[in-house]
C-alpha atoms as a PDB file:
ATOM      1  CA  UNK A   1    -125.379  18.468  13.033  1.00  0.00           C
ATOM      2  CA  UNK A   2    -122.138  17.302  13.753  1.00  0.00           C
ATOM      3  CA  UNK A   3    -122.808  17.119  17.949  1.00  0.00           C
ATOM      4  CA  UNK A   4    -126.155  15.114  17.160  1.00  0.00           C
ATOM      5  CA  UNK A   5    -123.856  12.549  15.486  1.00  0.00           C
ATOM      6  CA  UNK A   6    -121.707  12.508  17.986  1.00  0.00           C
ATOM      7  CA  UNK A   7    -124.344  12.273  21.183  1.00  0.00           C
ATOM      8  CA  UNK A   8    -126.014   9.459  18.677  1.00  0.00           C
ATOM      9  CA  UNK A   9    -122.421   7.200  18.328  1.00  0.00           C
ATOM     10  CA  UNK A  10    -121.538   8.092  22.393  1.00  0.00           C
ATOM     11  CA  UNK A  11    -124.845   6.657  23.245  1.00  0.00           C
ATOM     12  CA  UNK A  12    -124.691   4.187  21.017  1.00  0.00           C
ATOM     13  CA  UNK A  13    -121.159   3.204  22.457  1.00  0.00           C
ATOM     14  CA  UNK A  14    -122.011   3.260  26.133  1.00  0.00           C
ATOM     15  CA  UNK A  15    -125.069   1.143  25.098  1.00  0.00           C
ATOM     16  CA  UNK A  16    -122.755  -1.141  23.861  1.00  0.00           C
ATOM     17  CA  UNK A  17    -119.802  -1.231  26.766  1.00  0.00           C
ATOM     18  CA  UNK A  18    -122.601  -1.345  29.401  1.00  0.00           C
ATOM     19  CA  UNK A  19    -124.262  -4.464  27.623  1.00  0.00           C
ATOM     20  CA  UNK A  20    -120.585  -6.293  26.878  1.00  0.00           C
ATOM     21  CA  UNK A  21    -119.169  -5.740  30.426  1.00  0.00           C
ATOM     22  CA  UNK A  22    -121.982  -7.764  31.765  1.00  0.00           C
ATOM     23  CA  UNK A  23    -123.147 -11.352  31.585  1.00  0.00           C
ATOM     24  CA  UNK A  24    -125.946 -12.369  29.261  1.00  0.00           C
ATOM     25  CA  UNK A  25    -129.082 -13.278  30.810  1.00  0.00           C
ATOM     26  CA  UNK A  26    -132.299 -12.076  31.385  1.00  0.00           C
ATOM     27  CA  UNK A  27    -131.875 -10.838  35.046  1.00  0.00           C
ATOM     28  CA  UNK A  28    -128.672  -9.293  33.178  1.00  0.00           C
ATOM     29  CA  UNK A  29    -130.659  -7.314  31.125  1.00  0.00           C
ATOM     30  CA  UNK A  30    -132.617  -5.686  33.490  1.00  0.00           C
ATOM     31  CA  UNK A  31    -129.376  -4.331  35.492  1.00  0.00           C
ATOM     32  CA  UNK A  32    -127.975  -3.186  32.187  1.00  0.00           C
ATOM     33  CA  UNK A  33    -131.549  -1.013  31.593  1.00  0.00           C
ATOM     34  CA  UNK A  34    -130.859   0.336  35.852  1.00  0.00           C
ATOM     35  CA  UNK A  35    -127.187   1.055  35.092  1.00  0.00           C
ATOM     36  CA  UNK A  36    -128.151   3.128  31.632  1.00  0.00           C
ATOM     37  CA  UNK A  37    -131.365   4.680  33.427  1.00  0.00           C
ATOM     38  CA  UNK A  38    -128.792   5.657  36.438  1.00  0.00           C
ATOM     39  CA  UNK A  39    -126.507   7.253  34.152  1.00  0.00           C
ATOM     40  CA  UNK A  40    -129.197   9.531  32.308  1.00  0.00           C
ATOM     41  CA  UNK A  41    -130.600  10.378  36.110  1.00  0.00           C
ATOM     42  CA  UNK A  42    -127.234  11.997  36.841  1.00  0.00           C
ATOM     43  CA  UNK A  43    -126.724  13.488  33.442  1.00  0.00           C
ATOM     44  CA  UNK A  44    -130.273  14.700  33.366  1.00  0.00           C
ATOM     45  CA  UNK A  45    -129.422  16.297  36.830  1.00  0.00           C
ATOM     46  CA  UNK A  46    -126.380  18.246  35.842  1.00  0.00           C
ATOM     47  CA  UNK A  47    -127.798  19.426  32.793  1.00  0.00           C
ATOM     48  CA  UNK A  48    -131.083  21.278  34.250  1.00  0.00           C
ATOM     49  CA  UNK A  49    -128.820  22.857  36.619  1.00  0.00           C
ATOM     50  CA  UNK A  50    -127.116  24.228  33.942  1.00  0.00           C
ATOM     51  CA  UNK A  51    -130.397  25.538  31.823  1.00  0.00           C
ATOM     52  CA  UNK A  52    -131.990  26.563  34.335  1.00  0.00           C
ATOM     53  CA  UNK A  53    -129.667  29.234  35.495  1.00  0.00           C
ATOM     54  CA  UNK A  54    -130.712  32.021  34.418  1.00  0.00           C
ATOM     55  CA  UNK A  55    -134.619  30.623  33.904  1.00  0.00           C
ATOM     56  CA  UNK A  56    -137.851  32.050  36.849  1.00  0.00           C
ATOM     57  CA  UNK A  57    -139.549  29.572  38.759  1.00  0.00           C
ATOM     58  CA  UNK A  58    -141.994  27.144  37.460  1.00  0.00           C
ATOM     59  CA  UNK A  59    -145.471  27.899  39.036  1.00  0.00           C
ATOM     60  CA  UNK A  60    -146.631  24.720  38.904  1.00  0.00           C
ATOM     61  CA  UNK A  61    -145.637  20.984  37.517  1.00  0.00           C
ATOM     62  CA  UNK A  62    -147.220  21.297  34.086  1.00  0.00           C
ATOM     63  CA  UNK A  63    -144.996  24.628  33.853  1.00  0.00           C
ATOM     64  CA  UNK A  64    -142.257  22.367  34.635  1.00  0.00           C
ATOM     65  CA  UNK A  65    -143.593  19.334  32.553  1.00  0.00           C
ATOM     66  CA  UNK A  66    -143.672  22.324  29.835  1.00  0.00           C
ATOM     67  CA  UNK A  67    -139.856  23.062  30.141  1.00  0.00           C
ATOM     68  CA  UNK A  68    -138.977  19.419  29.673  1.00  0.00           C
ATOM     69  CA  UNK A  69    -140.652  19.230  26.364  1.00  0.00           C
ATOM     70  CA  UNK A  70    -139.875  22.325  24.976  1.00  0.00           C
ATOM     71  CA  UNK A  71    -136.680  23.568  26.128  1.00  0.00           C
ATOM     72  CA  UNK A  72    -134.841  20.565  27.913  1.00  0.00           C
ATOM     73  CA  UNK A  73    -135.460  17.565  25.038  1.00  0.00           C
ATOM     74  CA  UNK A  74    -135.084  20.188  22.365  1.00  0.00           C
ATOM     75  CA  UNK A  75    -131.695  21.159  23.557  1.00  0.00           C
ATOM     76  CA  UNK A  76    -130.633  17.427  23.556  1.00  0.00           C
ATOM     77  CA  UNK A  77    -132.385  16.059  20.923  1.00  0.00           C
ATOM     78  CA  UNK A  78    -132.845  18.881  18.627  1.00  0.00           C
ATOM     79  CA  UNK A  79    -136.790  18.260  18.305  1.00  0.00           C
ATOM     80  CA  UNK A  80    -139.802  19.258  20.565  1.00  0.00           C
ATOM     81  CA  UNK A  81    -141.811  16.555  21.890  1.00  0.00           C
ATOM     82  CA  UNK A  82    -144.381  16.158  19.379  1.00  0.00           C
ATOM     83  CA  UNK A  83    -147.452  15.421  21.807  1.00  0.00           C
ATOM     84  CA  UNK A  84    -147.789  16.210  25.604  1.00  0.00           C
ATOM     85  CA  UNK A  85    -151.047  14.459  27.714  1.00  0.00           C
ATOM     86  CA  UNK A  86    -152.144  14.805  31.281  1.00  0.00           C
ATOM     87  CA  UNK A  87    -154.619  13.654  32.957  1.00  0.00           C
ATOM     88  CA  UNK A  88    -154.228  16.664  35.610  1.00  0.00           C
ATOM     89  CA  UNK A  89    -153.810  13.718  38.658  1.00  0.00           C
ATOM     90  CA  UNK A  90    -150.042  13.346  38.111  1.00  0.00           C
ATOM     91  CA  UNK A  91    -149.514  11.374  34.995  1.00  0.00           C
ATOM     92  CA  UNK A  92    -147.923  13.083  31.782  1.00  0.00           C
ATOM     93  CA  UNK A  93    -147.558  11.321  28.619  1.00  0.00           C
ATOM     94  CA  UNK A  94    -144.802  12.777  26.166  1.00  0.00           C
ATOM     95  CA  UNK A  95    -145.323  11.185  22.561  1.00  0.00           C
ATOM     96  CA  UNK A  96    -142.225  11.753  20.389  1.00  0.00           C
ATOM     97  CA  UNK A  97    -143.017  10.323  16.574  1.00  0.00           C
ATOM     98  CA  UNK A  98    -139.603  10.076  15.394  1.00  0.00           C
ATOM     99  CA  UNK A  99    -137.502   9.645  18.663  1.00  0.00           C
ATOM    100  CA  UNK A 100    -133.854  10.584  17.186  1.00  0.00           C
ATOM    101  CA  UNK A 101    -132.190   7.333  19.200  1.00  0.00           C
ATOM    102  CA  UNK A 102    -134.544   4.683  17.897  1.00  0.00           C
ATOM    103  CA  UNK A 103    -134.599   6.009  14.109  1.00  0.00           C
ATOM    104  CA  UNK A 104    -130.867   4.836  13.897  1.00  0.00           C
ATOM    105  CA  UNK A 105    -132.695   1.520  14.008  1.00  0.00           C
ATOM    106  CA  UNK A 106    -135.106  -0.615  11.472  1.00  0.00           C
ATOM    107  CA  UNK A 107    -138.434   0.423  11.376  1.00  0.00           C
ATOM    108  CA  UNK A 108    -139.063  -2.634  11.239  1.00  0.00           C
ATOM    109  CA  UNK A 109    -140.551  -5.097  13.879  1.00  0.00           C
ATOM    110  CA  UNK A 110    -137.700  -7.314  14.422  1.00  0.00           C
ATOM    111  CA  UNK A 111    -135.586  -4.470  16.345  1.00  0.00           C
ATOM    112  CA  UNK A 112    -138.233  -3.848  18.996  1.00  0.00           C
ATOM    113  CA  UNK A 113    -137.288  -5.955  21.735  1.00  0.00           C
ATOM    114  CA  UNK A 114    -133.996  -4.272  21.482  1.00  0.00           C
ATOM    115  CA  UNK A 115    -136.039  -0.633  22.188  1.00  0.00           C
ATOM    116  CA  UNK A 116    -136.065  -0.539  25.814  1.00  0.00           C
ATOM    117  CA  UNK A 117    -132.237  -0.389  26.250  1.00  0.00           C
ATOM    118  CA  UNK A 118    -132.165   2.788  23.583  1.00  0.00           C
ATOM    119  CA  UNK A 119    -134.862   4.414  25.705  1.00  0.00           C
ATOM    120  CA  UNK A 120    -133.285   3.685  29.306  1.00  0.00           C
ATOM    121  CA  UNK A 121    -130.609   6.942  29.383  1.00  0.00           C
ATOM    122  CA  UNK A 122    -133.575   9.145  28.026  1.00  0.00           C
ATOM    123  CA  UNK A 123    -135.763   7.643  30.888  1.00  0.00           C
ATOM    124  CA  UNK A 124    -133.294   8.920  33.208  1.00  0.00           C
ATOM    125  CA  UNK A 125    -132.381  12.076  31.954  1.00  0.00           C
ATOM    126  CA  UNK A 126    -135.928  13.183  31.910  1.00  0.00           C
ATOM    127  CA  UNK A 127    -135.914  11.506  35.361  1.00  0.00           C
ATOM    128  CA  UNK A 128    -133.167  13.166  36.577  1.00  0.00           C
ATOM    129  CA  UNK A 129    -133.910  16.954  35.497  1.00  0.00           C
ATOM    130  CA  UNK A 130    -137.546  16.683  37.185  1.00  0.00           C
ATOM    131  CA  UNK A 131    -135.626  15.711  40.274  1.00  0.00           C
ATOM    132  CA  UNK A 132    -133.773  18.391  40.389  1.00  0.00           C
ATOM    133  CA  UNK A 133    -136.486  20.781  39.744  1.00  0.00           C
ATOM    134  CA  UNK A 134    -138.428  19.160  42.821  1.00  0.00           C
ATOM    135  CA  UNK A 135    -140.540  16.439  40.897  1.00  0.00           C
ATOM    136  CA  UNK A 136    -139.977  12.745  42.274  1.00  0.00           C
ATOM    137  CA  UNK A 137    -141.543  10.615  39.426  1.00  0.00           C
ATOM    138  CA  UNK A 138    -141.735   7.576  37.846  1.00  0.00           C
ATOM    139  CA  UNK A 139    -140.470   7.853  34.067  1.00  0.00           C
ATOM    140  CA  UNK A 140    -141.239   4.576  31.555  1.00  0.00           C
ATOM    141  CA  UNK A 141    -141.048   4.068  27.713  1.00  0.00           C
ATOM    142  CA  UNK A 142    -142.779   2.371  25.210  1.00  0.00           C
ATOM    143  CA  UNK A 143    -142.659   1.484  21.425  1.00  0.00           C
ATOM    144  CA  UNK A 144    -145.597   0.144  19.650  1.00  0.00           C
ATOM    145  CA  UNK A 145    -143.737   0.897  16.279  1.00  0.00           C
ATOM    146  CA  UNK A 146    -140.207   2.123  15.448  1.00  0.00           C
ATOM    147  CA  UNK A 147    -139.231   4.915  15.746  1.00  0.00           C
ATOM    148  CA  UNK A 148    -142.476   5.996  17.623  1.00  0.00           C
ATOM    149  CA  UNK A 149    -142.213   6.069  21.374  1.00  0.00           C
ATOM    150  CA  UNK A 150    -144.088   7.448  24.238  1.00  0.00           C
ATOM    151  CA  UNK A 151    -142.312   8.107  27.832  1.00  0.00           C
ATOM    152  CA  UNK A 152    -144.919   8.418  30.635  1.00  0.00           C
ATOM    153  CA  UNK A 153    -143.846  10.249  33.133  1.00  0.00           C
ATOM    154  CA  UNK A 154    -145.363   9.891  36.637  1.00  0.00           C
ATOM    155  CA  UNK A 155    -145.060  12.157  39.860  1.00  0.00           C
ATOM    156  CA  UNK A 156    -145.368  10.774  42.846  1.00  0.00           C
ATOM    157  CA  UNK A 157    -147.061  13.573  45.431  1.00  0.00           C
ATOM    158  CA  UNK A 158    -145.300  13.475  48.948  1.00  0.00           C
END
């Protein structure tokens, strides 16, 4: 309990110092969302390394895709992914109904512009820890209604 609170006020807090050290603007905002997206692609990296130590091969990507949901994102977040869809071609969609980052915030409507920033480090560490495992992919979030959120994930094929 006590290292969720403190992952939830350190995110929170680099949200925060990455948004004040910049300029405000719209072009701005988009480097802030690259910077925190950058960040959770390096985390994301380290940290599969580490949990996957001691962990077989993956057979295939939806093994892999698998992993992520159940083993990665609980470990951070302390909650399986509620919903996992493929279409078999590539494309994953992982549907979390209460995403622990965005349920610090309003349910309410007036809070979802401010979403994407929340969602950016996530992005990347999901990013990150397929890259590692050999997946280059695409990762993007969306909220239709707080604290909802789906991240579709993406692998390119070389």
């Amino acid at each position: 309990m006590a290292d969720e609170a403190l992952f939830q006020f350190l995110h929170s807090e680099l949200i925060q110092y990455i948004y004040k050290s910049g300029a405000n603007g719209e072009t701005e905002n988009g480097k802030n969302i690259t910077k925190l997206e950058a960040m959770g692609f390096r985390v994301g990296q380290g940290l599969i390394e580490r949990f996957t130590k001691e962990t077989p091969r993956f057979k295939d990507e939806l093994d892999v895709m698998k992993f992520i949901c159940k083993d990665f994102l609980t470990c951070l977040f302390k909650k399986q992914i509620d919903n996992l869809r493929t279409n078999h071609q590539g494309i994953y969609v992982l549907q979390d109904n209460s995403f622990r980052l965005l349920s610090q915030l309003s349910a309410g409507k007036q809070y979802l512009e401010h979403a994407p920033k929340y969602l950016a480090f996530t992005c990347g560490l999901v990013r990150g820890g397929l890259s590692d495992l050999g997946l280059k992919s695409v990762v993007t979030a969306e909220v239709a209604g707080m604290p909802a959120c789906k991240f579709q994930v993406m692998i390119q094929k070389a």
